[in-house]
N, C-alpha and C. Protein backbone atom coordinates (compact mmCIF):
# COMPACT_ATOMS: atom_id res chain seq x y z
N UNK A 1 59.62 -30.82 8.60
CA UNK A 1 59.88 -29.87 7.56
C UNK A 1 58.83 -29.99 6.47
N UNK A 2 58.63 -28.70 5.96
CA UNK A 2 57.31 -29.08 4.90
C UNK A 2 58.15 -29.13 3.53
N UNK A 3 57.54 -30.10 2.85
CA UNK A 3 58.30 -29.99 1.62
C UNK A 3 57.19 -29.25 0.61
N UNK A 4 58.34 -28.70 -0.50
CA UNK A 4 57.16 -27.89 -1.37
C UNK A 4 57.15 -28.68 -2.85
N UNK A 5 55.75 -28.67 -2.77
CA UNK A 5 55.12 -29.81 -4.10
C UNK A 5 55.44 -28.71 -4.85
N UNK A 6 55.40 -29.38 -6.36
CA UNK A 6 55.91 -28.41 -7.43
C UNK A 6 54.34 -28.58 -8.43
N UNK A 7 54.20 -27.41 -8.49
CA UNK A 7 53.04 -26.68 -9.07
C UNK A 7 52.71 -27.74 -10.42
N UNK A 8 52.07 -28.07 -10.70
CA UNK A 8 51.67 -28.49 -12.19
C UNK A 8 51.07 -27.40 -13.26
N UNK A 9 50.88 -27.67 -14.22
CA UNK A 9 50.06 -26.49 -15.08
C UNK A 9 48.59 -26.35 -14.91
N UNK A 10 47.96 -27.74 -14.69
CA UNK A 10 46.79 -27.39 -14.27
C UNK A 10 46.15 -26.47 -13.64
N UNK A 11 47.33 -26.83 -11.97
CA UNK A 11 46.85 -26.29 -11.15
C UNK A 11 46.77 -24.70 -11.29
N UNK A 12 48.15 -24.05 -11.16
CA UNK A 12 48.43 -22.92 -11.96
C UNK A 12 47.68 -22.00 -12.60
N UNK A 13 47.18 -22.52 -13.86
CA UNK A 13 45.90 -22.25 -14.84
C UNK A 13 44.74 -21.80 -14.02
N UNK A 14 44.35 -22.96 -12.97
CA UNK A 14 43.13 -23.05 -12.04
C UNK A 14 43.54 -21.95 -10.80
N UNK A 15 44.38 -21.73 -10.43
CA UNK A 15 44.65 -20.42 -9.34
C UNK A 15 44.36 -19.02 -10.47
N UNK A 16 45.21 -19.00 -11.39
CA UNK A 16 45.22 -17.67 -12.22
C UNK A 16 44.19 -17.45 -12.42
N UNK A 17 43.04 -18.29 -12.94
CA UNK A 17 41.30 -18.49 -13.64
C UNK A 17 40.93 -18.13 -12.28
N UNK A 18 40.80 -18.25 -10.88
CA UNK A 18 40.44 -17.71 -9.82
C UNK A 18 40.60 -16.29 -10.10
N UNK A 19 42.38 -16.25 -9.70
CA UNK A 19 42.41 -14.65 -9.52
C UNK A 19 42.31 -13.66 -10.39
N UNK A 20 42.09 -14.54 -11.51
CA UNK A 20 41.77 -12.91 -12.86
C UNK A 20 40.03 -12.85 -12.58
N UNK A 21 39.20 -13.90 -12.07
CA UNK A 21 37.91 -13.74 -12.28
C UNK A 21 37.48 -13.29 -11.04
N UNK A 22 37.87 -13.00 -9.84
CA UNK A 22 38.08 -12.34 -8.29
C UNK A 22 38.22 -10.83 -8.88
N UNK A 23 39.41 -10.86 -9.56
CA UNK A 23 39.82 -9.25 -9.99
C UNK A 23 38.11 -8.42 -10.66
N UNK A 24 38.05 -9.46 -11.38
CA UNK A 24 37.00 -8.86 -12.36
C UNK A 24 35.86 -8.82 -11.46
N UNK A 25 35.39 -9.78 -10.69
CA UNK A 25 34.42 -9.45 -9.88
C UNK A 25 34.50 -8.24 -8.67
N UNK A 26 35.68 -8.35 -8.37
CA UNK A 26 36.21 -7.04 -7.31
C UNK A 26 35.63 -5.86 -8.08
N UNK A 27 36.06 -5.65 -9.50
CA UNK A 27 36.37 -4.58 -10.35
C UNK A 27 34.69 -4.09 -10.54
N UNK A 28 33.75 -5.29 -10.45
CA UNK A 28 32.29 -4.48 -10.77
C UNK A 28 31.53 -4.11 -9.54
N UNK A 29 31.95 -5.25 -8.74
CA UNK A 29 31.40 -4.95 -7.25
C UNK A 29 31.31 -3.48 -6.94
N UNK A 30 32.60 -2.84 -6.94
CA UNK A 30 32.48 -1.84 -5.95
C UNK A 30 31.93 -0.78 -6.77
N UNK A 31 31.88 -0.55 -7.64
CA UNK A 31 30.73 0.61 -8.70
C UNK A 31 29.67 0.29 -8.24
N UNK A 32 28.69 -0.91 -8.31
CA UNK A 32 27.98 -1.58 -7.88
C UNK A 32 27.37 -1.10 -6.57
N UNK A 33 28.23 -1.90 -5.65
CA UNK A 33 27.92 -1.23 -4.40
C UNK A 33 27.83 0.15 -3.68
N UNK A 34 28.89 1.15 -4.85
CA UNK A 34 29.14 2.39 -4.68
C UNK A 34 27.12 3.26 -5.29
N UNK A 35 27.20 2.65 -5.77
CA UNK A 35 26.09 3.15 -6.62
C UNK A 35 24.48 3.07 -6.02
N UNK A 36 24.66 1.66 -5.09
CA UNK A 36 23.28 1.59 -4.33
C UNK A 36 23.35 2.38 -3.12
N UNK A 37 24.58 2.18 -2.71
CA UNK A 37 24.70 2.78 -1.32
C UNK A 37 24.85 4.28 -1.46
N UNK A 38 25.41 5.10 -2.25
CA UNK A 38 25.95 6.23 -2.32
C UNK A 38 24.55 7.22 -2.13
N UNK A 39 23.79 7.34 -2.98
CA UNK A 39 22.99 8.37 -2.63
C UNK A 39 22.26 8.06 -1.06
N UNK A 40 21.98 7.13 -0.47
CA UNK A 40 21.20 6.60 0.84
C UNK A 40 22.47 7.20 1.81
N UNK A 41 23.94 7.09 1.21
CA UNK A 41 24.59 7.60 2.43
C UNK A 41 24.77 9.18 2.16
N UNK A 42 24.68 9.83 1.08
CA UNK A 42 25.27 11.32 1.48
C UNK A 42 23.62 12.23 2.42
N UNK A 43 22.80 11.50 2.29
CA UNK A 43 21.63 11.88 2.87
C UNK A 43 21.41 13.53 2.35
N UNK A 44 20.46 14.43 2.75
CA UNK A 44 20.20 16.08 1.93
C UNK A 44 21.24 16.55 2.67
N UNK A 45 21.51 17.01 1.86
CA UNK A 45 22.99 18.40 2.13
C UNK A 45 22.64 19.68 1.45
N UNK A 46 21.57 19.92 1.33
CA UNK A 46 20.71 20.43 0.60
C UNK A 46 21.01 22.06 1.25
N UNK A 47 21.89 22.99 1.12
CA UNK A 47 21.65 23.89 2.32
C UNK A 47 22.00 25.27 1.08
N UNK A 48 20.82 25.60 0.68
CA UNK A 48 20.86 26.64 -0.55
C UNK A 48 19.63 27.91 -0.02
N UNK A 49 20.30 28.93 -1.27
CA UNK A 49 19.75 29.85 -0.24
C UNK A 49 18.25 30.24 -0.85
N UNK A 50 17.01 30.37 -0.29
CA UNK A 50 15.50 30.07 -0.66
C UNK A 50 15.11 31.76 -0.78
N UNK A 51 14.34 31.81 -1.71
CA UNK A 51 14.09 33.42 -1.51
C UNK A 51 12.35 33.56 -1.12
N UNK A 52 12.27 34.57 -0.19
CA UNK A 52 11.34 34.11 0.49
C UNK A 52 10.16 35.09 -0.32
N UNK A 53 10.41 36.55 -0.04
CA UNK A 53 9.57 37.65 -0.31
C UNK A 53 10.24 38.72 -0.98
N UNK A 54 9.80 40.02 -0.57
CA UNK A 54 10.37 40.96 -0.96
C UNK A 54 10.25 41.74 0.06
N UNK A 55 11.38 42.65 0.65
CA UNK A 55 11.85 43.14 2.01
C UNK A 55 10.51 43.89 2.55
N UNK A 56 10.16 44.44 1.51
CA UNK A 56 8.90 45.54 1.28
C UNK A 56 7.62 44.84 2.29
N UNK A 57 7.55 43.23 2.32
CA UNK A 57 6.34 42.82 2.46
C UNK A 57 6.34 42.36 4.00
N UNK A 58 7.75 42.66 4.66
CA UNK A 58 7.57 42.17 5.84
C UNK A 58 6.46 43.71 6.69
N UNK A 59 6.35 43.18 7.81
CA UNK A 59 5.49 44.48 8.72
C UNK A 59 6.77 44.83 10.11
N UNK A 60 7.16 46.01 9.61
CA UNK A 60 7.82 46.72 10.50
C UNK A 60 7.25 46.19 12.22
N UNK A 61 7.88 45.48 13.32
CA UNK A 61 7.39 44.96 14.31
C UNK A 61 6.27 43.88 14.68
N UNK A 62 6.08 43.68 13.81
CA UNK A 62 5.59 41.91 13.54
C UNK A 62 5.72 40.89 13.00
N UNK A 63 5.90 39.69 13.49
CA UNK A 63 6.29 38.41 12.84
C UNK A 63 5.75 38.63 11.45
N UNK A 64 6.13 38.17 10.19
CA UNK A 64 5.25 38.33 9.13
C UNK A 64 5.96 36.64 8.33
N UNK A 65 4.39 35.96 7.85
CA UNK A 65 4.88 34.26 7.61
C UNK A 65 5.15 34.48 6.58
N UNK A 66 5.72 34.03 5.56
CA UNK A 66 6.74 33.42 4.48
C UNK A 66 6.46 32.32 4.26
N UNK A 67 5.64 31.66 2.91
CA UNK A 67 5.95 29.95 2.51
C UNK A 67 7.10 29.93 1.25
N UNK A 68 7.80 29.05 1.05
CA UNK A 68 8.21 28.80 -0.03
C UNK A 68 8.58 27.59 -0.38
N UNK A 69 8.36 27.04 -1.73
CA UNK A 69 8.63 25.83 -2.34
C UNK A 69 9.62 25.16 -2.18
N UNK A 70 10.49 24.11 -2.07
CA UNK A 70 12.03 23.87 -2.06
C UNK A 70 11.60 22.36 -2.62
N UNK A 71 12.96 21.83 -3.68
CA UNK A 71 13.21 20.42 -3.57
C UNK A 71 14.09 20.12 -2.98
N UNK A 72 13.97 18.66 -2.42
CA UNK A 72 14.22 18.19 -1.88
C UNK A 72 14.54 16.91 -2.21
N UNK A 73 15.78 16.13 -2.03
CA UNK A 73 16.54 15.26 -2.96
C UNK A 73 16.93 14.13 -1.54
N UNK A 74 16.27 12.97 -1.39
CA UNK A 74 16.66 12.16 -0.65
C UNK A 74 16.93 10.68 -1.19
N UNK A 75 18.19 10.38 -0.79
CA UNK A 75 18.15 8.98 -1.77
C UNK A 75 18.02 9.29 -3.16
N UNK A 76 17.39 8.55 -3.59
CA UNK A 76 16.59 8.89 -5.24
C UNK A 76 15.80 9.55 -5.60
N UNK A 77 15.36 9.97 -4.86
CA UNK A 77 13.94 10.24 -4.72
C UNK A 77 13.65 11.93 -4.72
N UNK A 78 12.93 12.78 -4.99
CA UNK A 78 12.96 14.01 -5.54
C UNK A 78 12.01 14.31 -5.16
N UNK A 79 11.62 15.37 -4.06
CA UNK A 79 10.24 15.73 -3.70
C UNK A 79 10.29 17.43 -3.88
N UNK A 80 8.83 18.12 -3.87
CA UNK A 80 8.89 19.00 -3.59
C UNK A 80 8.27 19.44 -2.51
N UNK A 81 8.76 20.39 -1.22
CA UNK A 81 7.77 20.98 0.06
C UNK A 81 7.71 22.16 0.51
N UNK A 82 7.05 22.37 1.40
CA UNK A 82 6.71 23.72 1.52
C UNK A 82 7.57 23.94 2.98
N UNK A 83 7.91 25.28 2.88
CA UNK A 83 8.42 25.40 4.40
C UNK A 83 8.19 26.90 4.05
N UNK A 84 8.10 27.20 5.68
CA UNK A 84 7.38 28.53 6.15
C UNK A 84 8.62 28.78 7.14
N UNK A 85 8.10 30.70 7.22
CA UNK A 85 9.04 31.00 8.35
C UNK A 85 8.83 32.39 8.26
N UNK A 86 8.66 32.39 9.62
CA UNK A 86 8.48 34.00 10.06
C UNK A 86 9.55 35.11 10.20
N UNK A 87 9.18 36.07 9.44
CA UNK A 87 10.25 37.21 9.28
C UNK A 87 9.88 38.30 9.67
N UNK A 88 10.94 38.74 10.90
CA UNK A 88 10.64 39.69 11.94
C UNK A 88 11.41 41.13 11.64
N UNK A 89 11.19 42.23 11.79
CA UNK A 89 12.29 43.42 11.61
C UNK A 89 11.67 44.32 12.70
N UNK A 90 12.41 45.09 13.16
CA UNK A 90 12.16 46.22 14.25
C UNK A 90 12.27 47.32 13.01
N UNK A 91 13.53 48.16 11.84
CA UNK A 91 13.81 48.95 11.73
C UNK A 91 13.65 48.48 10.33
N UNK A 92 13.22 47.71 9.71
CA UNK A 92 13.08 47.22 8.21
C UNK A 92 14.60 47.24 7.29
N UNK A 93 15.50 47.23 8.49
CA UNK A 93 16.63 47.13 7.55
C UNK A 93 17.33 45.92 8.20
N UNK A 94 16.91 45.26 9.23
CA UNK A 94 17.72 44.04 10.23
C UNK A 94 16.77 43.29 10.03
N UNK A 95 17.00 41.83 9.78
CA UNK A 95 15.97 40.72 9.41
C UNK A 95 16.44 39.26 10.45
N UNK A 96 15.48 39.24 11.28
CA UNK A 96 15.69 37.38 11.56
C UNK A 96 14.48 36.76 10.66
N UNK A 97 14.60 35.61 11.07
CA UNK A 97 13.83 34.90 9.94
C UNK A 97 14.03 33.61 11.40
N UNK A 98 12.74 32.99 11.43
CA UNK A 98 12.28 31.89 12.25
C UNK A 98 11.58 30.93 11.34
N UNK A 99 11.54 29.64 11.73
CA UNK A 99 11.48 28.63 11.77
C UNK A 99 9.45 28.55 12.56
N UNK A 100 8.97 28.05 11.64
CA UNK A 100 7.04 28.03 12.74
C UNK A 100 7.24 26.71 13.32
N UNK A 101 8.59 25.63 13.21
CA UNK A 101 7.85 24.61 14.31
C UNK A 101 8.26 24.77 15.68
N UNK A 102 7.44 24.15 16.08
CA UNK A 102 7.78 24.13 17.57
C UNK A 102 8.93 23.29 17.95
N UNK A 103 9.87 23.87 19.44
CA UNK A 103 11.19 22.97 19.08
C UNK A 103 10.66 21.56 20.33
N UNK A 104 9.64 21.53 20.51
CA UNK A 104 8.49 20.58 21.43
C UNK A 104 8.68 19.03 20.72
N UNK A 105 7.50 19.30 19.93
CA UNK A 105 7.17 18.02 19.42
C UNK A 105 7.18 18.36 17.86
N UNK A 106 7.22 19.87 17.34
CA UNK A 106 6.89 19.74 15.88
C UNK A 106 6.02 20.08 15.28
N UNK A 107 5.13 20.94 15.90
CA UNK A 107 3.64 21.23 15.92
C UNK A 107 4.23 23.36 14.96
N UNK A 108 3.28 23.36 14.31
CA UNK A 108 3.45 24.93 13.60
C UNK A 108 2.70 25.68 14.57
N UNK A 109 3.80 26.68 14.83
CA UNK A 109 3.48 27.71 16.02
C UNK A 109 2.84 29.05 14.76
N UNK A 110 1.74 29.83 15.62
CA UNK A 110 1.22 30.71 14.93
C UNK A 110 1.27 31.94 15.66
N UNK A 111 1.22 32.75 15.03
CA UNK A 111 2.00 34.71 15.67
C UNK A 111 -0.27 34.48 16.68
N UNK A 112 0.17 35.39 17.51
CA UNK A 112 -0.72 35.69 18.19
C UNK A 112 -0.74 37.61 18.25
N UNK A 113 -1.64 37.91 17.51
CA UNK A 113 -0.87 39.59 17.78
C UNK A 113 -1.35 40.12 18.71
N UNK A 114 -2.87 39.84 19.67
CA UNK A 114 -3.29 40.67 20.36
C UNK A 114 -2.32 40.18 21.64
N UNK A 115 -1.62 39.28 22.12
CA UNK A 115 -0.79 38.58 22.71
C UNK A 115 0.85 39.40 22.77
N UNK A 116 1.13 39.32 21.31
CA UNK A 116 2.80 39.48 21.00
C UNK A 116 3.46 38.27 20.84
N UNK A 117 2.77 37.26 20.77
CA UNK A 117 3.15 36.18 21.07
C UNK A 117 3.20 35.17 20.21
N UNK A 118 3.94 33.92 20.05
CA UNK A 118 3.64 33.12 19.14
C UNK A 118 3.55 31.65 20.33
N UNK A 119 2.23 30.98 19.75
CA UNK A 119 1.65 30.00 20.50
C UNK A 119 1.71 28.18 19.70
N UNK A 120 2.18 27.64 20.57
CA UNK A 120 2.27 26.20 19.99
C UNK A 120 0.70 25.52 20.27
N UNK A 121 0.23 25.16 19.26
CA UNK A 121 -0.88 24.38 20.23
C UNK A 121 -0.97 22.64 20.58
N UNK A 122 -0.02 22.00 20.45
CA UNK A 122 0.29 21.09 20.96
C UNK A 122 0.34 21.25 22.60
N UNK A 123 0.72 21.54 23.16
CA UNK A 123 1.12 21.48 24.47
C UNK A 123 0.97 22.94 25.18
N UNK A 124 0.61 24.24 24.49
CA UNK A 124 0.57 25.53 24.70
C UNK A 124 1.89 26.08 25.43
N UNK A 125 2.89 25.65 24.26
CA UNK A 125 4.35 26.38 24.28
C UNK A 125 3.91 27.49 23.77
N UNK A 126 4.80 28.43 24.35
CA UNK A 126 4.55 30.03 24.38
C UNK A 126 6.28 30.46 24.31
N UNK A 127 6.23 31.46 22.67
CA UNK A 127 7.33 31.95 22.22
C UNK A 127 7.23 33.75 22.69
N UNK A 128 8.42 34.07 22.63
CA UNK A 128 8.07 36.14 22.27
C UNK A 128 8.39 36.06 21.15
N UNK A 129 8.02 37.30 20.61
CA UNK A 129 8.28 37.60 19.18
C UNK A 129 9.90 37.54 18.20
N UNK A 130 10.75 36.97 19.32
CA UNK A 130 11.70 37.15 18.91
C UNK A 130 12.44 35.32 18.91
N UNK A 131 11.05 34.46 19.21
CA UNK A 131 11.52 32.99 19.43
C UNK A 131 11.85 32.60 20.35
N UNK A 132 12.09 33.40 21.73
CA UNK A 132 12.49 32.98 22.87
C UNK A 132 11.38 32.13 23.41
N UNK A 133 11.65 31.17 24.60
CA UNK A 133 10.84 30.10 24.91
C UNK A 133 10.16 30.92 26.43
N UNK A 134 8.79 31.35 26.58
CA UNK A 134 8.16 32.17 27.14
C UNK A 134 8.03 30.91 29.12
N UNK A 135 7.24 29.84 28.22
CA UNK A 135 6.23 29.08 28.85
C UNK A 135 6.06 27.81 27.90
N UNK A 136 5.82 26.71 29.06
CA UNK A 136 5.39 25.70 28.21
C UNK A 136 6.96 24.08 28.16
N UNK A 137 6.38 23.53 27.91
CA UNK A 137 7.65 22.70 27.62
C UNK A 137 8.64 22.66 25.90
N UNK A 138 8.44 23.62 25.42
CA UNK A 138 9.70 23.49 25.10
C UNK A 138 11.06 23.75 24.97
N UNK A 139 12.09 22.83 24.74
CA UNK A 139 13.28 23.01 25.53
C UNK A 139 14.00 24.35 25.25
N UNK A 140 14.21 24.66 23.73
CA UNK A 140 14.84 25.84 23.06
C UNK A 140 13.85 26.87 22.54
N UNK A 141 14.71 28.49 22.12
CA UNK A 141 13.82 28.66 21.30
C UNK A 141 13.61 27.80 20.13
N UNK A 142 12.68 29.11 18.95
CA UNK A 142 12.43 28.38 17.60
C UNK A 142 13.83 28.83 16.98
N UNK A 143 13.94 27.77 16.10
CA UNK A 143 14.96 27.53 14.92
C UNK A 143 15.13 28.77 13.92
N UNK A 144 16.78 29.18 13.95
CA UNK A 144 16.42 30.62 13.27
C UNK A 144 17.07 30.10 11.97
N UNK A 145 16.54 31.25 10.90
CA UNK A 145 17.45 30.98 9.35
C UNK A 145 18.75 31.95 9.46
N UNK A 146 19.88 31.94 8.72
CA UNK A 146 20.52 32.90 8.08
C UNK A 146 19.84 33.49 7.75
N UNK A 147 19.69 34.81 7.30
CA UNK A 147 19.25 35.92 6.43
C UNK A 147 20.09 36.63 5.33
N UNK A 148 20.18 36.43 4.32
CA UNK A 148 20.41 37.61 3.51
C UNK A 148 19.71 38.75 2.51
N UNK A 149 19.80 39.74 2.35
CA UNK A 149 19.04 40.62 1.28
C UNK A 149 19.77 40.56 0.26
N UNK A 150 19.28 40.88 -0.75
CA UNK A 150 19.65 41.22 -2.43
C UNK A 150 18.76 41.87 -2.89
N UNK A 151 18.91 42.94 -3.67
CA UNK A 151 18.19 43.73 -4.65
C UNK A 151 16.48 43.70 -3.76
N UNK A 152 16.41 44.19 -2.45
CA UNK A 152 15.30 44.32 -2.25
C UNK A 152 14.81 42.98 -1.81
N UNK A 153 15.31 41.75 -2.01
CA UNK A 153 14.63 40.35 -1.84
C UNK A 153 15.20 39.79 -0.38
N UNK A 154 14.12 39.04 0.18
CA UNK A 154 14.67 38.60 1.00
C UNK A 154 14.93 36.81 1.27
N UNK A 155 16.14 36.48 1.64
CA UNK A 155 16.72 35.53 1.53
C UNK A 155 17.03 34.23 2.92
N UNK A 156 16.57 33.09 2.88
CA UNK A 156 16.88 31.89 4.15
C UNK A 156 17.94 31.39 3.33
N UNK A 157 18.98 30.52 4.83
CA UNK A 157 19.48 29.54 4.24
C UNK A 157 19.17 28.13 4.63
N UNK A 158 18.74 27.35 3.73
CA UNK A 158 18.37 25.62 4.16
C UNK A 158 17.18 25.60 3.75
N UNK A 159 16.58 25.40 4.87
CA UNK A 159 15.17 25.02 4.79
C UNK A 159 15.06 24.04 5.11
């Protein structure tokens, strides 16, 4: 049978002085830890909508490129980059909007017009004008945006 020793004050004192100074260390820790780790874990969620041109400037039946600025918020850290993307219309009132890398290796695919074509030159992946994967090794087409218009402007989403 275990018998139970009877606590002294010392001891007592010396458990409580533990657990109030555990509490308090618990209590900064996790701000702490919340704080280094937190931005490294929500990673870019970044998915806003970029305005590219003005509807006016695409070319009725040809890819037409688009750059635009975006920040970009990783970790701590605050960059600004460029991303491009080709904006296609048959009737100037329906818009896709593509993506120039290649879905290969990553390489910027460029419109070919005497072709119709848009050409990777990494590996000579071969798109149609509409991103489909012609020839070549890569697996998908190219990467499309959302599109929206406003007041004449034209609009990606992400980047």
């Amino acid at each position: 049978m275990i018998e139970d020793k009877p606590v002294n004050r010392r001891d007592f004192l010396g458990i409580v002085t533990w657990a109030i100074g555990g509490l308090i260390s618990l209590g900064l820790a996790i701000p702490a830890v919340a704080y280094v780790l937190g931005p490294a874990l929500q990673g870019n969620k970044s998915q806003n909508w970029i305005r590219l041109s003005s509807t006016s400037k695409v070319e009725i039946g040809t890819p037409t490129l688009f750059k635009a600025k975006v920040e970009r918020k990783t970790g701590w850290i605050t960059s600004e980059e460029e991303i491009a993307a080709f904006v296609l219309t048959e009737n100037g009132r329906d818009f896709i909007a593509m993506s120039n890398i290649c879905t290969h290796l990553g390489c910027r695919v460029r419109w070919l017009n005497d072709r119709q074509q848009f050409l990777s030159p990494c590996h000579n992946g071969v798109f149609d004008k509409q991103g489909s994967v012609v020839s070549g090794p890569p697996p998908r087409p190219l990467d499309r945006y959302e599109v929206k218009v406003e007041d004449d402007q034209l609009y990606i989403l992400g980047g």
